[in-house]
Structure formats: structure tokens, C-alpha cells
C-alpha atoms as a PDB file:
ATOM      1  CA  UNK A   1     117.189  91.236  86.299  1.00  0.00           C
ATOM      2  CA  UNK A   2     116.664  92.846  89.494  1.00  0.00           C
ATOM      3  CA  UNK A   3     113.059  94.754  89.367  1.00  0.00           C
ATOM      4  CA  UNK A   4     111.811  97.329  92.112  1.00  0.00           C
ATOM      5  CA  UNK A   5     107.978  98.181  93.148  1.00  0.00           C
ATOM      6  CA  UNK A   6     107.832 100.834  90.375  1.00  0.00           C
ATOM      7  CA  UNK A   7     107.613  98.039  87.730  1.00  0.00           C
ATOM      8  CA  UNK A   8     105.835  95.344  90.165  1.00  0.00           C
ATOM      9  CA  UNK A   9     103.080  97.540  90.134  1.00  0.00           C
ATOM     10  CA  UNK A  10     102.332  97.426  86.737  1.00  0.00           C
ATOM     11  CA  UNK A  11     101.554  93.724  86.935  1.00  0.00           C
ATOM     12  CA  UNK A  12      98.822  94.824  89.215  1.00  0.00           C
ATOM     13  CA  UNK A  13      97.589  98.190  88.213  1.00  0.00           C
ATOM     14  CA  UNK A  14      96.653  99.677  85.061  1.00  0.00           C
ATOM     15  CA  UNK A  15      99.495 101.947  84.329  1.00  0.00           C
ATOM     16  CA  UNK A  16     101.239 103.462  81.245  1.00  0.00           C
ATOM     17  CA  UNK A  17     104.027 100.871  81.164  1.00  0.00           C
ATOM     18  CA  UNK A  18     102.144  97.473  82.001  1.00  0.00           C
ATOM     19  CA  UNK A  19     102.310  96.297  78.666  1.00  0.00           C
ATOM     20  CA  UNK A  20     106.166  96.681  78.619  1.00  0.00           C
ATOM     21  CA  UNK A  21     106.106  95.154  82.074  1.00  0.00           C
ATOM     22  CA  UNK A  22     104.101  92.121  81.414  1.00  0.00           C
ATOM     23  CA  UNK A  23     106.616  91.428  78.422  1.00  0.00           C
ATOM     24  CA  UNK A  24     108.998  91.343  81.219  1.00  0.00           C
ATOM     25  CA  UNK A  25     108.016  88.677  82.668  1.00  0.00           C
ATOM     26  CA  UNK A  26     107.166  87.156  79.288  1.00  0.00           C
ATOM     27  CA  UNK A  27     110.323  87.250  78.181  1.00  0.00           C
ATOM     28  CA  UNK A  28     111.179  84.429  80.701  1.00  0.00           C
ATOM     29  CA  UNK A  29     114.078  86.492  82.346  1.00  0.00           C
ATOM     30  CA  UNK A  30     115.073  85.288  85.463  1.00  0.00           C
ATOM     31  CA  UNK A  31     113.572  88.260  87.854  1.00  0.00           C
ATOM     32  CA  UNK A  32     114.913  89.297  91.339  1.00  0.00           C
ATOM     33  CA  UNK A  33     113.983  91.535  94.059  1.00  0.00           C
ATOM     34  CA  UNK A  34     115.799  93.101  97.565  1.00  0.00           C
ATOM     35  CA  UNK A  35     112.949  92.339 100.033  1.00  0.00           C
ATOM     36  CA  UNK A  36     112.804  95.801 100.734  1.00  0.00           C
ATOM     37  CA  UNK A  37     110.879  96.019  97.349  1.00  0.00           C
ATOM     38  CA  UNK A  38     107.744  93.921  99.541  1.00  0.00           C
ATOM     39  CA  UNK A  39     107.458  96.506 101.690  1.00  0.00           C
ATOM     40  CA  UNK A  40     107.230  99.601  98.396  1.00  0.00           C
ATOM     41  CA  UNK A  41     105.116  97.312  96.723  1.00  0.00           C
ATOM     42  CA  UNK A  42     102.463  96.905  99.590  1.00  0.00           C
ATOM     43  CA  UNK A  43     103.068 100.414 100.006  1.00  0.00           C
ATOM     44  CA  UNK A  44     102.535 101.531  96.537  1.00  0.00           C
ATOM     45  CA  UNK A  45      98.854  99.225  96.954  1.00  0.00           C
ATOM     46  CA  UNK A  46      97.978 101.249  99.481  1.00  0.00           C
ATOM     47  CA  UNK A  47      98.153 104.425  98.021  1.00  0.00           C
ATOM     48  CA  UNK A  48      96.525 103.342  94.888  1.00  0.00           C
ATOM     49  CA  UNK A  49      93.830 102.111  97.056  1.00  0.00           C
ATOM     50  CA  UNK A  50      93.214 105.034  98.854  1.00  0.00           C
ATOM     51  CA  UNK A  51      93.306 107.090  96.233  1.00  0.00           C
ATOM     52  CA  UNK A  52      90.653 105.155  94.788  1.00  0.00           C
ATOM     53  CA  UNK A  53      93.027 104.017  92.054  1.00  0.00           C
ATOM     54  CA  UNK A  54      92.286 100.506  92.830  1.00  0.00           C
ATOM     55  CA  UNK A  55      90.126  98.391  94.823  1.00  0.00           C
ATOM     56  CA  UNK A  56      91.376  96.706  98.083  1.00  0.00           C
ATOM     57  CA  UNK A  57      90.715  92.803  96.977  1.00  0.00           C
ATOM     58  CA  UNK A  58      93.211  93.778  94.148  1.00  0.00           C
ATOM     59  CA  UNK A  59      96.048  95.253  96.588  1.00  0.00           C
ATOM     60  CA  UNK A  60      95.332  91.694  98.581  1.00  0.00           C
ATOM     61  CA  UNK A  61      95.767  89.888  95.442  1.00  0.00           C
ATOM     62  CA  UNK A  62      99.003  92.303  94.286  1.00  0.00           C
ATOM     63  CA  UNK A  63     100.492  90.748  97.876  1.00  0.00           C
ATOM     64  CA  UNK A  64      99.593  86.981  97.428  1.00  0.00           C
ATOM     65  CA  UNK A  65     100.540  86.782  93.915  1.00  0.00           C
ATOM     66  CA  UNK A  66     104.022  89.258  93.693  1.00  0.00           C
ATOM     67  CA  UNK A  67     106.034  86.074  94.611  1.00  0.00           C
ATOM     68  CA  UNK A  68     104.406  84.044  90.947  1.00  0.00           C
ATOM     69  CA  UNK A  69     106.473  87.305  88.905  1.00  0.00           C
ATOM     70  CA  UNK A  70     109.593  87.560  91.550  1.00  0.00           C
ATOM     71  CA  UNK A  71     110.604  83.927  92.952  1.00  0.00           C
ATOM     72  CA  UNK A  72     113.707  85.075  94.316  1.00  0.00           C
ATOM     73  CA  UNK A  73     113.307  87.733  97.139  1.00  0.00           C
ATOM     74  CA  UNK A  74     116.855  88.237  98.640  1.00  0.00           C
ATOM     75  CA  UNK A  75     117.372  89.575 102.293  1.00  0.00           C
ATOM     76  CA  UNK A  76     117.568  93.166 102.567  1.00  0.00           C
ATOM     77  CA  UNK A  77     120.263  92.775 105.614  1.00  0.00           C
ATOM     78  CA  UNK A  78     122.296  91.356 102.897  1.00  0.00           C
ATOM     79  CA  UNK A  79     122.855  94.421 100.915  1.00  0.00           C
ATOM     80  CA  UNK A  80     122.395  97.260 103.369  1.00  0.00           C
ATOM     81  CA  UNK A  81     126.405  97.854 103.961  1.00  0.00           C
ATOM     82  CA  UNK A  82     127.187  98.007  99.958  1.00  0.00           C
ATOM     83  CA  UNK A  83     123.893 100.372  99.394  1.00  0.00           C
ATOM     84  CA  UNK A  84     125.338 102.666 102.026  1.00  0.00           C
ATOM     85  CA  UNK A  85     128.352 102.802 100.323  1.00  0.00           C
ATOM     86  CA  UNK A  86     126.878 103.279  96.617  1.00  0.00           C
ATOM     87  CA  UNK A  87     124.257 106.312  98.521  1.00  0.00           C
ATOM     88  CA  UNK A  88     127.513 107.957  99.856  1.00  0.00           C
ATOM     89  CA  UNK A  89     129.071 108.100  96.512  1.00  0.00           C
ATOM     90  CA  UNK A  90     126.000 108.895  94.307  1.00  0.00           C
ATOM     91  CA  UNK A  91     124.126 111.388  96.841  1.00  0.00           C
ATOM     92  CA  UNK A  92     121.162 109.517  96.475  1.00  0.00           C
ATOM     93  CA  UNK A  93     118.549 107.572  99.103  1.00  0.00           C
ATOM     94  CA  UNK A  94     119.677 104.250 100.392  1.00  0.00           C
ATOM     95  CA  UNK A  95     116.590 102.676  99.493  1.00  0.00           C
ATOM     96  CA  UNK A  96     117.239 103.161  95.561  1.00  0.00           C
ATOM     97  CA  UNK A  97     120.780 102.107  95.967  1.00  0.00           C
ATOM     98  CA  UNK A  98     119.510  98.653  97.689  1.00  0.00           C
ATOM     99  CA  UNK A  99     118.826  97.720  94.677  1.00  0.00           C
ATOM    100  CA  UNK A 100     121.323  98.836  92.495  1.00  0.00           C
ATOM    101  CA  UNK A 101     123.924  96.866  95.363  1.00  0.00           C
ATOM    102  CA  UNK A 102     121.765  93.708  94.042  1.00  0.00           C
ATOM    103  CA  UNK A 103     121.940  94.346  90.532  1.00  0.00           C
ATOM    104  CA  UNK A 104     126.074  94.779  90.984  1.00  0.00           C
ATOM    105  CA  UNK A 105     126.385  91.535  93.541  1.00  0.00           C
ATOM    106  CA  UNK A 106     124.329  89.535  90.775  1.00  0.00           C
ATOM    107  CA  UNK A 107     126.063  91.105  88.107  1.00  0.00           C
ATOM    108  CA  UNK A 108     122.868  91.921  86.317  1.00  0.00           C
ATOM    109  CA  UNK A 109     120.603  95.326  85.728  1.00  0.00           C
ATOM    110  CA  UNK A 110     118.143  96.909  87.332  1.00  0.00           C
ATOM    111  CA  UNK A 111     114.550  97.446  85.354  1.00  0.00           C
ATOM    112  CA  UNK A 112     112.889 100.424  86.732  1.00  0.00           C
ATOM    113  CA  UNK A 113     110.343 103.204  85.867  1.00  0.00           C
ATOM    114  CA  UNK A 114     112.451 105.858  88.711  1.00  0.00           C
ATOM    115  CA  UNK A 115     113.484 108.236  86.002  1.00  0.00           C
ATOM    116  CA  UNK A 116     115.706 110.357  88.579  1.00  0.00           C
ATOM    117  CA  UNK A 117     117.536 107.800  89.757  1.00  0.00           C
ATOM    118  CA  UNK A 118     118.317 106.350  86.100  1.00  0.00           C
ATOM    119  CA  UNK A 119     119.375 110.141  85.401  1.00  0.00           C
ATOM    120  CA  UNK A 120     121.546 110.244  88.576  1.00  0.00           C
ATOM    121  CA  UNK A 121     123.213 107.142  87.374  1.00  0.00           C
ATOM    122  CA  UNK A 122     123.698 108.039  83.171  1.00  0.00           C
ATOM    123  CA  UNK A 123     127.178 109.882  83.728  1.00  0.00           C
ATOM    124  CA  UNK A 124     128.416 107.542  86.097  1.00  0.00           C
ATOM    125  CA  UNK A 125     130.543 104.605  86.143  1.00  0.00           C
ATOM    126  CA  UNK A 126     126.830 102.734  87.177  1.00  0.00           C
ATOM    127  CA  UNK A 127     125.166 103.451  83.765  1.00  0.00           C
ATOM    128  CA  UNK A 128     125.569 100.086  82.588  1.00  0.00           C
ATOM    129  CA  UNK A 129     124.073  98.686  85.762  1.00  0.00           C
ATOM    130  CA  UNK A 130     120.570 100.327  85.340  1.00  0.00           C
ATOM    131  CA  UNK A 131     117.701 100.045  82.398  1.00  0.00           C
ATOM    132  CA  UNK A 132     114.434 102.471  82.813  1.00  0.00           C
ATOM    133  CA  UNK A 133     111.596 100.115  81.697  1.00  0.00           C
ATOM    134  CA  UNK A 134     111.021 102.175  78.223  1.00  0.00           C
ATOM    135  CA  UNK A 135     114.275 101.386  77.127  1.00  0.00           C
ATOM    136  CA  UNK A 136     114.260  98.028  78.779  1.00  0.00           C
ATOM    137  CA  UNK A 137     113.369  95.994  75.533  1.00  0.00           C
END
């Protein structure tokens, strides 16, 4: 399954879903990620951190250890030209549709905890293509 930095953070952070995350990667499912999702993940760190949300040693640890839950990281310049194309059609950001373009190429879903874009996708022909994280089990 393809996951994005939504659900990567709850490996790290204490969040609502991080139970349903962790059985994620429990579940010994073969996880995969557009290396775009590197840069939200550090990103999402850094806001928990200055928020106070989190401590700094545990944003460092978030970056050395994301590889351990998502071994396969897959070039973003690979999928850049088919997320265009899926942004176009759905009105939505790019960034999202990165890795819905990896979820199609791998023929596969995409876990996530973005509950706008899994709404912008339900009456589409892309419904099948995305899982929100609640529903994921």
C-alpha cells in the first residue's frame, strides 16, 4: 500500500489513529511511499516540534527511522507527469495526486488520514484507489 506523511506520523507522534497505524505496519503489508512524502513527513516534525507537540530528538528519530516502516521510497520525478494529469482532472493539489499516480502505477491503494481528498475521490472513477486509515482495516 502506498502511505503518505499523514499516517507516517502516527508511528512517531501520539495521535488519534496510531493504534490503527501501527497495525499497519503489523499487518506485514508491503508499504510504499513517493519521496515527496520525506519531505511532508520532516515537515509535519517540524511543526509538531514547534508547536511543542513533540520534542526535537523525537523529530530526529521520526527521520532516521521512517525508512524501518517504508523500505521502498520511489522517485518523485517518476510520477510527476501522471499526478499532473490526475490534479487536472480531479481539481485537486498535485502533491495529493503524487500519490494517488503511485497507488494506480502499483496497482495498489493509498492509506491516508486526508479526509478531503478521500471525499474528492468517493464519486469518482478513483474510489477504489484510496482507503482513509479508519476504514483501512
Amino acid at each position: 500500500m502506498v502511505v503518505d506523511a499523514s499516517v507516517a506520523l502516527c508511528w512517531f507522534m501520539k495521535e488519534e489513529q496510531t493504534g490503527i497505524a501501527n497495525r499497519l505496519v503489523g499487518a506485514a503489508v508491503d508499504l510504499i511511499a513517493p519521496s515527496l512524502m520525506l519531505i511532508e513527513f520532516a515537515n509535519g516534525l517540524w511543526k509538531k516540534t514547534r508547536r511543542g507537540e513533540a520534542a526535537a530528538e523525537v523529530a530526529v528519530v521520526g527521520m532516521r527511522e521512517i525508512r524501518r516502516f517504508i523500505p521502498r521510497i520511489v522517485d518523485v520525478a517518476e510520477l510527476t507527469e501522471p499526478a499532473l494529469t490526475l490534479a487536472r482532472e480531479l481539481n485537486h493539489p498535485v502533491y495529493d495526486c503524487v500519490y494517488l499516480a503511485l497507488a494506480r502505477r502499483r496497482s495498489t491503494r493509498l492509506v491516508t488520514l486526508d479526509q478531503e481528498f478521500t471525499m474528492r475521490l468517493a464519486n469518482t472513477r478513483y474510489r477504489g484507489d484510496i482507503v482513509h486509515l479508519i476504514d483501512w482495516e
